[in-house]
N, C-alpha and C. Protein backbone atom coordinates (compact mmCIF):
# COMPACT_ATOMS: atom_id res chain seq x y z
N UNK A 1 -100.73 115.74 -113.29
CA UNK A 1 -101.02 115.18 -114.60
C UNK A 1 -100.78 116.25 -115.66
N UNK A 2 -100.04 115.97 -117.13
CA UNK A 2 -99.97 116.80 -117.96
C UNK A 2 -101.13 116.33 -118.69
N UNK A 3 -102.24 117.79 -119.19
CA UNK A 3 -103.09 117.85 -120.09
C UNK A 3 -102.34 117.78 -121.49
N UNK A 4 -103.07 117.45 -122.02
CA UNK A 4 -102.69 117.68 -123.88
C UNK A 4 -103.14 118.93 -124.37
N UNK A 5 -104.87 119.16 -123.56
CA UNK A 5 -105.09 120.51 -123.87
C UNK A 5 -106.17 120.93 -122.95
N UNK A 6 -106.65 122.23 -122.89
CA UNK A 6 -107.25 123.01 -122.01
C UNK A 6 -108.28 123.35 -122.85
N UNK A 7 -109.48 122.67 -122.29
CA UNK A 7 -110.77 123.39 -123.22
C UNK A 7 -111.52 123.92 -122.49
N UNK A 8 -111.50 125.34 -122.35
CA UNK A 8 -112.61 126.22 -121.92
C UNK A 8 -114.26 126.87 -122.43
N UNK A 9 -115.22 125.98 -121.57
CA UNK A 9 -116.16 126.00 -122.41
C UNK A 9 -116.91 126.94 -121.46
N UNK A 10 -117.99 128.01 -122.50
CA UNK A 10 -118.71 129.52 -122.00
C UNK A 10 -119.88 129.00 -122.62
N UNK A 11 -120.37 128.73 -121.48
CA UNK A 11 -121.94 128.15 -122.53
C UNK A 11 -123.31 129.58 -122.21
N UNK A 12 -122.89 130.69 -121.27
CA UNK A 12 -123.94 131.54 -121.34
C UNK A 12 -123.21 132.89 -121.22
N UNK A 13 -122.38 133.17 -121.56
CA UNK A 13 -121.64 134.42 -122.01
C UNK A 13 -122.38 135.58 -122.54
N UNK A 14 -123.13 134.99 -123.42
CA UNK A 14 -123.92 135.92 -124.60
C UNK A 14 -125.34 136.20 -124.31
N UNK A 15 -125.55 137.89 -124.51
CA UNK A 15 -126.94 137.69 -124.59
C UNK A 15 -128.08 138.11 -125.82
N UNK A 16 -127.10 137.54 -126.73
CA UNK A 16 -127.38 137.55 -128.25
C UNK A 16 -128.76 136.80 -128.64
N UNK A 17 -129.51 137.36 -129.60
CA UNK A 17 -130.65 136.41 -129.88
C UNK A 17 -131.98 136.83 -129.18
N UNK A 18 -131.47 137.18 -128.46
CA UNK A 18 -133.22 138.09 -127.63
C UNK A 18 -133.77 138.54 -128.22
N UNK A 19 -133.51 139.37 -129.54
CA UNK A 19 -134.64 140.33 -130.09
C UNK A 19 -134.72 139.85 -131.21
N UNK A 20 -134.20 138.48 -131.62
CA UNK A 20 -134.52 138.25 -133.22
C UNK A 20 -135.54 137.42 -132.90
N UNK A 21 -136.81 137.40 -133.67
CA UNK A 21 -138.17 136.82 -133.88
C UNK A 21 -138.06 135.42 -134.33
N UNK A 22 -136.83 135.23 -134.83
CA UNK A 22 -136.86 133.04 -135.19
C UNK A 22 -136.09 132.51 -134.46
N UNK A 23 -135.60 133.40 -132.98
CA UNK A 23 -134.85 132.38 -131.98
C UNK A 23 -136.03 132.67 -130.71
N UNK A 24 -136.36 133.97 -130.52
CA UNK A 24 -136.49 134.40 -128.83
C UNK A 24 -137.84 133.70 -128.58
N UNK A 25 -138.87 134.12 -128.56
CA UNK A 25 -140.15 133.71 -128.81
C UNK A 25 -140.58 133.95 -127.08
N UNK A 26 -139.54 134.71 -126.44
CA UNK A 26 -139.80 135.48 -125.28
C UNK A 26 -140.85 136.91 -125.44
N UNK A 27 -141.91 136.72 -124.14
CA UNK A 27 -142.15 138.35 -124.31
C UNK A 27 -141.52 139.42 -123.30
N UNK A 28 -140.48 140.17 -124.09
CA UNK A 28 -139.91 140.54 -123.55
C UNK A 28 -140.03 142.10 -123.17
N UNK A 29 -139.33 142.35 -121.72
CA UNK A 29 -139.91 143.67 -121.26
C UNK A 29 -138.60 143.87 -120.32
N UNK A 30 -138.86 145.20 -119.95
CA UNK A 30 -137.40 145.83 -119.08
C UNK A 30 -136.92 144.83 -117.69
N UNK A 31 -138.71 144.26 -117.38
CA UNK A 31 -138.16 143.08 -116.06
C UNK A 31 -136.87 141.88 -116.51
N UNK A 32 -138.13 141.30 -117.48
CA UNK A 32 -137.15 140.27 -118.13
C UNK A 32 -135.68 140.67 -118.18
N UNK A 33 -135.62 141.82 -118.77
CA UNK A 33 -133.90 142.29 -119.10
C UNK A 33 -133.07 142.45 -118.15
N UNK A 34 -133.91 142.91 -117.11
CA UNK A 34 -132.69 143.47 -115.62
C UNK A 34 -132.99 142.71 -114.69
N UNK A 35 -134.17 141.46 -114.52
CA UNK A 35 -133.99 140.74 -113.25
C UNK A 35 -133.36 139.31 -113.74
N UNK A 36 -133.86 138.90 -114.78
CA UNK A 36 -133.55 138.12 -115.49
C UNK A 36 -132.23 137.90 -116.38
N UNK A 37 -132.50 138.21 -117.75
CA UNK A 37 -130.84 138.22 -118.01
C UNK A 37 -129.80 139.17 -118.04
N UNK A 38 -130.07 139.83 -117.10
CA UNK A 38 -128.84 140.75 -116.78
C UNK A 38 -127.68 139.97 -115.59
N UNK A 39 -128.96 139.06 -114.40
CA UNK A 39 -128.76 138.48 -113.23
C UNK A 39 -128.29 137.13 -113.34
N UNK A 40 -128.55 136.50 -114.99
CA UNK A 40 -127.96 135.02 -115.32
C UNK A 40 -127.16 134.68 -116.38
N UNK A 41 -127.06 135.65 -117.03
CA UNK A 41 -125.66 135.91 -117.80
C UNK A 41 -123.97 135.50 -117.48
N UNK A 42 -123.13 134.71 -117.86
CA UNK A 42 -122.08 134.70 -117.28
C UNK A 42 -121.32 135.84 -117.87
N UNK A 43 -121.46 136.85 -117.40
CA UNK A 43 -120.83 138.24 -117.61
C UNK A 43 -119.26 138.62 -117.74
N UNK A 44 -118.49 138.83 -118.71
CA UNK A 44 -116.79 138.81 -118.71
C UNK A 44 -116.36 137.26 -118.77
N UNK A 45 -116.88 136.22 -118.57
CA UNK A 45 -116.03 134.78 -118.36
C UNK A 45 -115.33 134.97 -120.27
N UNK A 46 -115.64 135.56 -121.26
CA UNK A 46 -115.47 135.26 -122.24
C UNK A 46 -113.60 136.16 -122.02
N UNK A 47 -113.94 137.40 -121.17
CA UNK A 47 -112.16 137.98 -120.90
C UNK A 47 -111.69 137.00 -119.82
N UNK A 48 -112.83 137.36 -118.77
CA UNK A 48 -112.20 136.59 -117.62
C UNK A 48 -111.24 135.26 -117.62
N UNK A 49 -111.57 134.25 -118.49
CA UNK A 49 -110.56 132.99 -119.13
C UNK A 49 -110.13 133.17 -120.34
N UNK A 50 -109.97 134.09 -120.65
CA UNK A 50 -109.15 134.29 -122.18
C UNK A 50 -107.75 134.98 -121.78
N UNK A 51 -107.02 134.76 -121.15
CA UNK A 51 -105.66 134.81 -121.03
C UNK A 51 -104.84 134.57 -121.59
N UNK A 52 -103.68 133.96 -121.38
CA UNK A 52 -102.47 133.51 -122.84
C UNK A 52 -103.53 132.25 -123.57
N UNK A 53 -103.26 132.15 -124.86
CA UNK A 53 -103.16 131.35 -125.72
C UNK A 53 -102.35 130.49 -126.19
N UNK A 54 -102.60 129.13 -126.60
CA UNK A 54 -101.64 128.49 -127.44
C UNK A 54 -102.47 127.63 -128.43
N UNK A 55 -101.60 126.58 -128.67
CA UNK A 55 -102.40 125.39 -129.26
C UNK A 55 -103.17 124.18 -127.92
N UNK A 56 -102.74 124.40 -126.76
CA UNK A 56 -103.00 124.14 -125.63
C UNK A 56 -104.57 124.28 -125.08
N UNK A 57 -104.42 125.41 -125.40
CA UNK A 57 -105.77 126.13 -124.86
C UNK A 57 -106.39 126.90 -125.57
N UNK A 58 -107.86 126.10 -125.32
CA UNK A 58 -108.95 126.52 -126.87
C UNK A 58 -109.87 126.77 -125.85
N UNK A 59 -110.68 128.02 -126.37
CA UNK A 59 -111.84 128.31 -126.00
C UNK A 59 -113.22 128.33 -126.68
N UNK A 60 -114.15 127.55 -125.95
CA UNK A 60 -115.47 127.12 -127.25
C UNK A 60 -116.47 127.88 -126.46
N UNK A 61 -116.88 129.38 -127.46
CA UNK A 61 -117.81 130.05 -126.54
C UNK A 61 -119.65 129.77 -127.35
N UNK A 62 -120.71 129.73 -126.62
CA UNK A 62 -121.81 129.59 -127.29
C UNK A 62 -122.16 131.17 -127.63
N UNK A 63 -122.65 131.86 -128.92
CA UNK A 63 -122.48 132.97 -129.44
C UNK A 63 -124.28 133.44 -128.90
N UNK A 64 -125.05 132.65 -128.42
CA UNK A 64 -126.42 133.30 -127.60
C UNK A 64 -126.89 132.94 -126.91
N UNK A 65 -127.71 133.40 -126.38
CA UNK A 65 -127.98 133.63 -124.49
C UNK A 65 -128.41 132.11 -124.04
N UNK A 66 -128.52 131.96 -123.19
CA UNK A 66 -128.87 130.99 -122.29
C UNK A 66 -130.34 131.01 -122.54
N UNK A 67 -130.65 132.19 -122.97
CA UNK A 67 -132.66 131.86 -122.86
C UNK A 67 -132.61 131.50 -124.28
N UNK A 68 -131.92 131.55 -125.27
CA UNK A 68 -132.52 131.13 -126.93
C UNK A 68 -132.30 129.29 -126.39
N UNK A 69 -130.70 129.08 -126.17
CA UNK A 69 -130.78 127.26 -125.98
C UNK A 69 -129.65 127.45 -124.53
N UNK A 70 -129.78 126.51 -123.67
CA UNK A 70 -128.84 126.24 -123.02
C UNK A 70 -128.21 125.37 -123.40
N UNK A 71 -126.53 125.77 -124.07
CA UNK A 71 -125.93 124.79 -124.52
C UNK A 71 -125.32 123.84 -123.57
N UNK A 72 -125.27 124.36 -122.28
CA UNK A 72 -125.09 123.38 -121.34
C UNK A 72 -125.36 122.03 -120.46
N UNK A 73 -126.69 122.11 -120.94
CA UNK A 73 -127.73 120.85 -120.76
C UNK A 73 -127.58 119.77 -121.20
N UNK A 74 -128.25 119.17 -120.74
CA UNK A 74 -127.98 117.41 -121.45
C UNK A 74 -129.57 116.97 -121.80
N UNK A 75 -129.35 116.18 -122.99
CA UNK A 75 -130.69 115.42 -123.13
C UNK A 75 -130.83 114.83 -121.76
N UNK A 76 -132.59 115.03 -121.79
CA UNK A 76 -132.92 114.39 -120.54
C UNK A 76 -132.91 114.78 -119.35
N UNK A 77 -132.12 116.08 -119.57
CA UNK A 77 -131.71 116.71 -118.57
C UNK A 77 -132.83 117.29 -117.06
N UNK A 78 -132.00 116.98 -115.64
CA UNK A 78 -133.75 117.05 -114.77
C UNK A 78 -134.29 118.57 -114.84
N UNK A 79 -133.59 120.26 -115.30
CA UNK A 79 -134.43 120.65 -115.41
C UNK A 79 -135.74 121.19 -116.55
N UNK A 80 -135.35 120.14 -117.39
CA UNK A 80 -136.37 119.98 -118.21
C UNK A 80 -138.21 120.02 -117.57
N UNK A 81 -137.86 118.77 -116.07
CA UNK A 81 -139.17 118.96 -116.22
C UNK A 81 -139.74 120.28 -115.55
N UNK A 82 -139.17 121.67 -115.53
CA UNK A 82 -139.53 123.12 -115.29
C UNK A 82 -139.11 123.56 -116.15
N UNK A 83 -139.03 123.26 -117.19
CA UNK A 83 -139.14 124.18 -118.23
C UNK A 83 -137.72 124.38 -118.94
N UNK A 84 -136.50 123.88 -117.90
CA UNK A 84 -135.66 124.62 -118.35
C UNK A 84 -134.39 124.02 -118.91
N UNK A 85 -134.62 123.19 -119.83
CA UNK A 85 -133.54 121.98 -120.15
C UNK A 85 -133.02 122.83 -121.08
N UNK A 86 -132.85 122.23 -122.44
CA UNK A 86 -132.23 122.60 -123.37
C UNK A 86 -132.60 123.95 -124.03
N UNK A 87 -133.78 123.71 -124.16
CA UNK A 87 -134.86 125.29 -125.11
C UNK A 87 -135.85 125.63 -123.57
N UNK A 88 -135.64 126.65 -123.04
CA UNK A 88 -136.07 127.02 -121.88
C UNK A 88 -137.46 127.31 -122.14
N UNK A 89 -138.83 126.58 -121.59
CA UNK A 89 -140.21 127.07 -121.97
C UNK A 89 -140.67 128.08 -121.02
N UNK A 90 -140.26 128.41 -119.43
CA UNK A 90 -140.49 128.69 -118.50
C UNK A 90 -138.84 129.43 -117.68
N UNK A 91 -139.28 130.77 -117.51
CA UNK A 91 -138.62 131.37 -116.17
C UNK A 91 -139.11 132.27 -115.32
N UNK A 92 -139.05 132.11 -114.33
CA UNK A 92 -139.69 133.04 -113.17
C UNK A 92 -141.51 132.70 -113.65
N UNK A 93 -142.02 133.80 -113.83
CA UNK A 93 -143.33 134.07 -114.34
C UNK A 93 -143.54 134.21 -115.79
N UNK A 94 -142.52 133.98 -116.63
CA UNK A 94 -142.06 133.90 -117.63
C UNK A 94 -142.70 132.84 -118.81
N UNK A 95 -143.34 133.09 -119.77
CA UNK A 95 -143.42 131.69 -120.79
C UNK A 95 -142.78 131.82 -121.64
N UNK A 96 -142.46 131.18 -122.88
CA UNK A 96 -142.04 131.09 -124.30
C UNK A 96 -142.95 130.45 -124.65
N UNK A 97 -143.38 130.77 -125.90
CA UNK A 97 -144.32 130.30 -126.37
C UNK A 97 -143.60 129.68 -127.88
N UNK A 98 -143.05 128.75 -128.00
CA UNK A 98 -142.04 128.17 -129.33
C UNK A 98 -142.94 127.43 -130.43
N UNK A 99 -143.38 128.02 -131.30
CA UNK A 99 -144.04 127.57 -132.71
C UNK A 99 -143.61 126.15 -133.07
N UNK A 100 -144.57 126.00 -133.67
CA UNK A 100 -144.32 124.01 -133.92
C UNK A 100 -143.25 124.30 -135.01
N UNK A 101 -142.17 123.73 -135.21
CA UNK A 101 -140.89 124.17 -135.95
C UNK A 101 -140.01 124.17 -135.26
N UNK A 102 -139.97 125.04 -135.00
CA UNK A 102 -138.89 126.03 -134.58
C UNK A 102 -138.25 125.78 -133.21
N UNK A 103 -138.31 124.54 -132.18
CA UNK A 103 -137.36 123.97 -131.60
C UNK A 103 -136.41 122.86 -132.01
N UNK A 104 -136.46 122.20 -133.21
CA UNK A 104 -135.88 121.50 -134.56
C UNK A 104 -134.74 122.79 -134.69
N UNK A 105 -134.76 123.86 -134.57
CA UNK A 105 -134.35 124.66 -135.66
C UNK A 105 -132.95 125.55 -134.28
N UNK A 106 -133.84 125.23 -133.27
CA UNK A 106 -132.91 125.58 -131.46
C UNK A 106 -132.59 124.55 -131.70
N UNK A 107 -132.69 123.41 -131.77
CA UNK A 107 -131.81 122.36 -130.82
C UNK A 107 -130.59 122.15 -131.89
N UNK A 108 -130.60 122.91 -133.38
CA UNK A 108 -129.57 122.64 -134.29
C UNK A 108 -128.49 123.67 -133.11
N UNK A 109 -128.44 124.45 -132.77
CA UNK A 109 -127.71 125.56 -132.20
C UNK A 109 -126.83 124.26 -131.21
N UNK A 110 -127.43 124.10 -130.58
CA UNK A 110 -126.95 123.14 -129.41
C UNK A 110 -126.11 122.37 -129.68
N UNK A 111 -126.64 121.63 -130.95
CA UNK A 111 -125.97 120.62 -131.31
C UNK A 111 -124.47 121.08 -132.20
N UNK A 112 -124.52 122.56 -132.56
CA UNK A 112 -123.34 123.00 -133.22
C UNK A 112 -122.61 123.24 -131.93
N UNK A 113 -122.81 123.54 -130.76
CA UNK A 113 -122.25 124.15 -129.64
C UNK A 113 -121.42 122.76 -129.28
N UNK A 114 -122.16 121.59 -129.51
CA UNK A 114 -121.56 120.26 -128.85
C UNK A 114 -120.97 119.88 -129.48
N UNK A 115 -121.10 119.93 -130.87
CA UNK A 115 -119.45 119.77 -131.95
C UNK A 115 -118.43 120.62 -132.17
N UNK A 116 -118.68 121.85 -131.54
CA UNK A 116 -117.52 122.66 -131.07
C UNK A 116 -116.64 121.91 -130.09
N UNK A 117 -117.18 121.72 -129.46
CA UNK A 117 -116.70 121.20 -127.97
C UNK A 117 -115.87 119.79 -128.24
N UNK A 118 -116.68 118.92 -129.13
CA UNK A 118 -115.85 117.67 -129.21
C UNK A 118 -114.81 118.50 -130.39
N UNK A 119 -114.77 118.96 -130.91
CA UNK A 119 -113.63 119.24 -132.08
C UNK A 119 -112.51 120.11 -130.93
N UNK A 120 -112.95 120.51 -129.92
CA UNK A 120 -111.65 121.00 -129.29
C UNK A 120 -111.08 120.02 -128.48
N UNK A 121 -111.57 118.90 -128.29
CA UNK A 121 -111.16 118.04 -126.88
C UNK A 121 -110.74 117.21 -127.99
N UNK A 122 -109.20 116.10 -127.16
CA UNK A 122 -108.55 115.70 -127.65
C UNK A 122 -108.57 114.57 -126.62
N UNK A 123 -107.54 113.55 -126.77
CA UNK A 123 -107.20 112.61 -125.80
C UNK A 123 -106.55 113.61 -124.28
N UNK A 124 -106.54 113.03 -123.32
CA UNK A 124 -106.08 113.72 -121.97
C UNK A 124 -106.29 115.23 -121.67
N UNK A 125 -107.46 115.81 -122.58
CA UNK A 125 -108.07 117.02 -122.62
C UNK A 125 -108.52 117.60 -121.03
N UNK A 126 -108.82 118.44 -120.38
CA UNK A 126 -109.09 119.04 -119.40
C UNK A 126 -110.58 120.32 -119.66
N UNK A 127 -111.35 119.66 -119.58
CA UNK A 127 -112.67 120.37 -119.71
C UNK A 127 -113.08 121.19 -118.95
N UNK A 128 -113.15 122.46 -118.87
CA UNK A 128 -113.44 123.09 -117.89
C UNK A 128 -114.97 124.15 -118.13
N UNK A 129 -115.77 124.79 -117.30
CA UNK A 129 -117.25 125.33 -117.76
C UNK A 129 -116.46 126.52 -117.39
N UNK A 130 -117.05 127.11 -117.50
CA UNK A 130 -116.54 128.92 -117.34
C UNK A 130 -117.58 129.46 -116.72
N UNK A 131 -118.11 130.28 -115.83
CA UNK A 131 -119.31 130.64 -115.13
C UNK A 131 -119.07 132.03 -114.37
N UNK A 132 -119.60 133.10 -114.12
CA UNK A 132 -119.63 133.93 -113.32
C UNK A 132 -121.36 134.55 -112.48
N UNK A 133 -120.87 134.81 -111.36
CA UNK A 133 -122.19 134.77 -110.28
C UNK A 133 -122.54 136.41 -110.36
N UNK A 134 -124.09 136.62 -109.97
CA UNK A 134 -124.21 138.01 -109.43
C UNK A 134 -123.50 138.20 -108.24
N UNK A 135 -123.32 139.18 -107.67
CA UNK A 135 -123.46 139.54 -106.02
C UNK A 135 -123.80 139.14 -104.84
N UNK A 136 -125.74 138.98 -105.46
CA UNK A 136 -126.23 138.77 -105.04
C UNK A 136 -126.71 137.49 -104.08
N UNK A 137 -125.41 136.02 -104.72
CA UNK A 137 -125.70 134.67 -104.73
C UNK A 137 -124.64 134.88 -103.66
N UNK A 138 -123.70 135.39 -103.84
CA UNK A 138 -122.55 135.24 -102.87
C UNK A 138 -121.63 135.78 -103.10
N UNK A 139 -120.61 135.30 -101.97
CA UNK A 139 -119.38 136.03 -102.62
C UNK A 139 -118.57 135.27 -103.27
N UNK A 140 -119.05 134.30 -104.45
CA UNK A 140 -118.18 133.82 -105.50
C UNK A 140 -118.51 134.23 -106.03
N UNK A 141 -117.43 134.90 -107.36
CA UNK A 141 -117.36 135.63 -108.21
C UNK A 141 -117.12 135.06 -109.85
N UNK A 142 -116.41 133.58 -109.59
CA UNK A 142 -116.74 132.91 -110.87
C UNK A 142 -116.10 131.73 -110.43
N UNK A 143 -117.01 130.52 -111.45
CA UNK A 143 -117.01 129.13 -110.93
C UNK A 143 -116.07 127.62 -112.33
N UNK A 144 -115.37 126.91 -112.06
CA UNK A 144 -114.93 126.55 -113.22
C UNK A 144 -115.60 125.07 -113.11
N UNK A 145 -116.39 124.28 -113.66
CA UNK A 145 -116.87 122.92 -113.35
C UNK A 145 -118.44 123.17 -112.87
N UNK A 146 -118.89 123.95 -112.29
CA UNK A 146 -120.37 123.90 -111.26
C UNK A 146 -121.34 122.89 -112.40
């Protein structure tokens, strides 16, 4: 099948947003940083699929971490009910504690991440997720679709 276009989407690339006080609302400490998002980060996928360019192939990356919003989620999504759908309340031993506000103010992020995404996809578009693993999970080293 010929695509029309190639949309490569990086929904946890970044681990931007951790230390600003109106996204993180993490308490954060050296565990958090090195067991946590050092270990769930998709690390390089932003070089790793950035290869040739054209008008073909667009890449829509989310610019912060997976713990401010997972832009990857879906309303409704099942791991919401642990905490960890869209605005993550819960990881590991982990809380967030998110001020009445201020998930109105995350879920705008998301929702810019998902009009990225439709503004790159076209008719006969080819959607692809971009993902890379620790070590530790296996020996895959990066995943396109999971």
């Amino acid at each position: 099948m010929q695509y029309n276009r190639i949309v490569l989407n990086e929904p946890h690339a970044s681990v931007e947003g951790l230390y600003d006080d109106e996204l993180s609302f993490w308490q954060i400490d050296a565990r958090f940083i090195n067991d946590v998002v050092m270990r769930l980060t998709d690390w390089h996928t932003d070089y790793l699929f950035h290869g040739y360019r054209n008008d073909r192939i667009k890449a829509v990356r989310f610019p912060y971490s997976r713990f401010i919003v997972d832009a990857e989620r879906l309303w409704n999504d099942p791991m919401e009910t642990i905490g960890q759908g869209i605005v993550y309340r819960y990881y590991d031993d982990y809380v967030r504690m998110i001020p009445p506000g201020a998930e109105k103010r995350l879920l705008r992020l998301w929702h810019w991440h998902q009009k990225q995404l439709r503004n790159a996809l076209c008719k006969d578009a080819l959607l692809l997720d971009c993902h890379s693993f620790p070590s530790e999970i296996g020996d895959v080293d990066i995943c396109i679709g999971f």
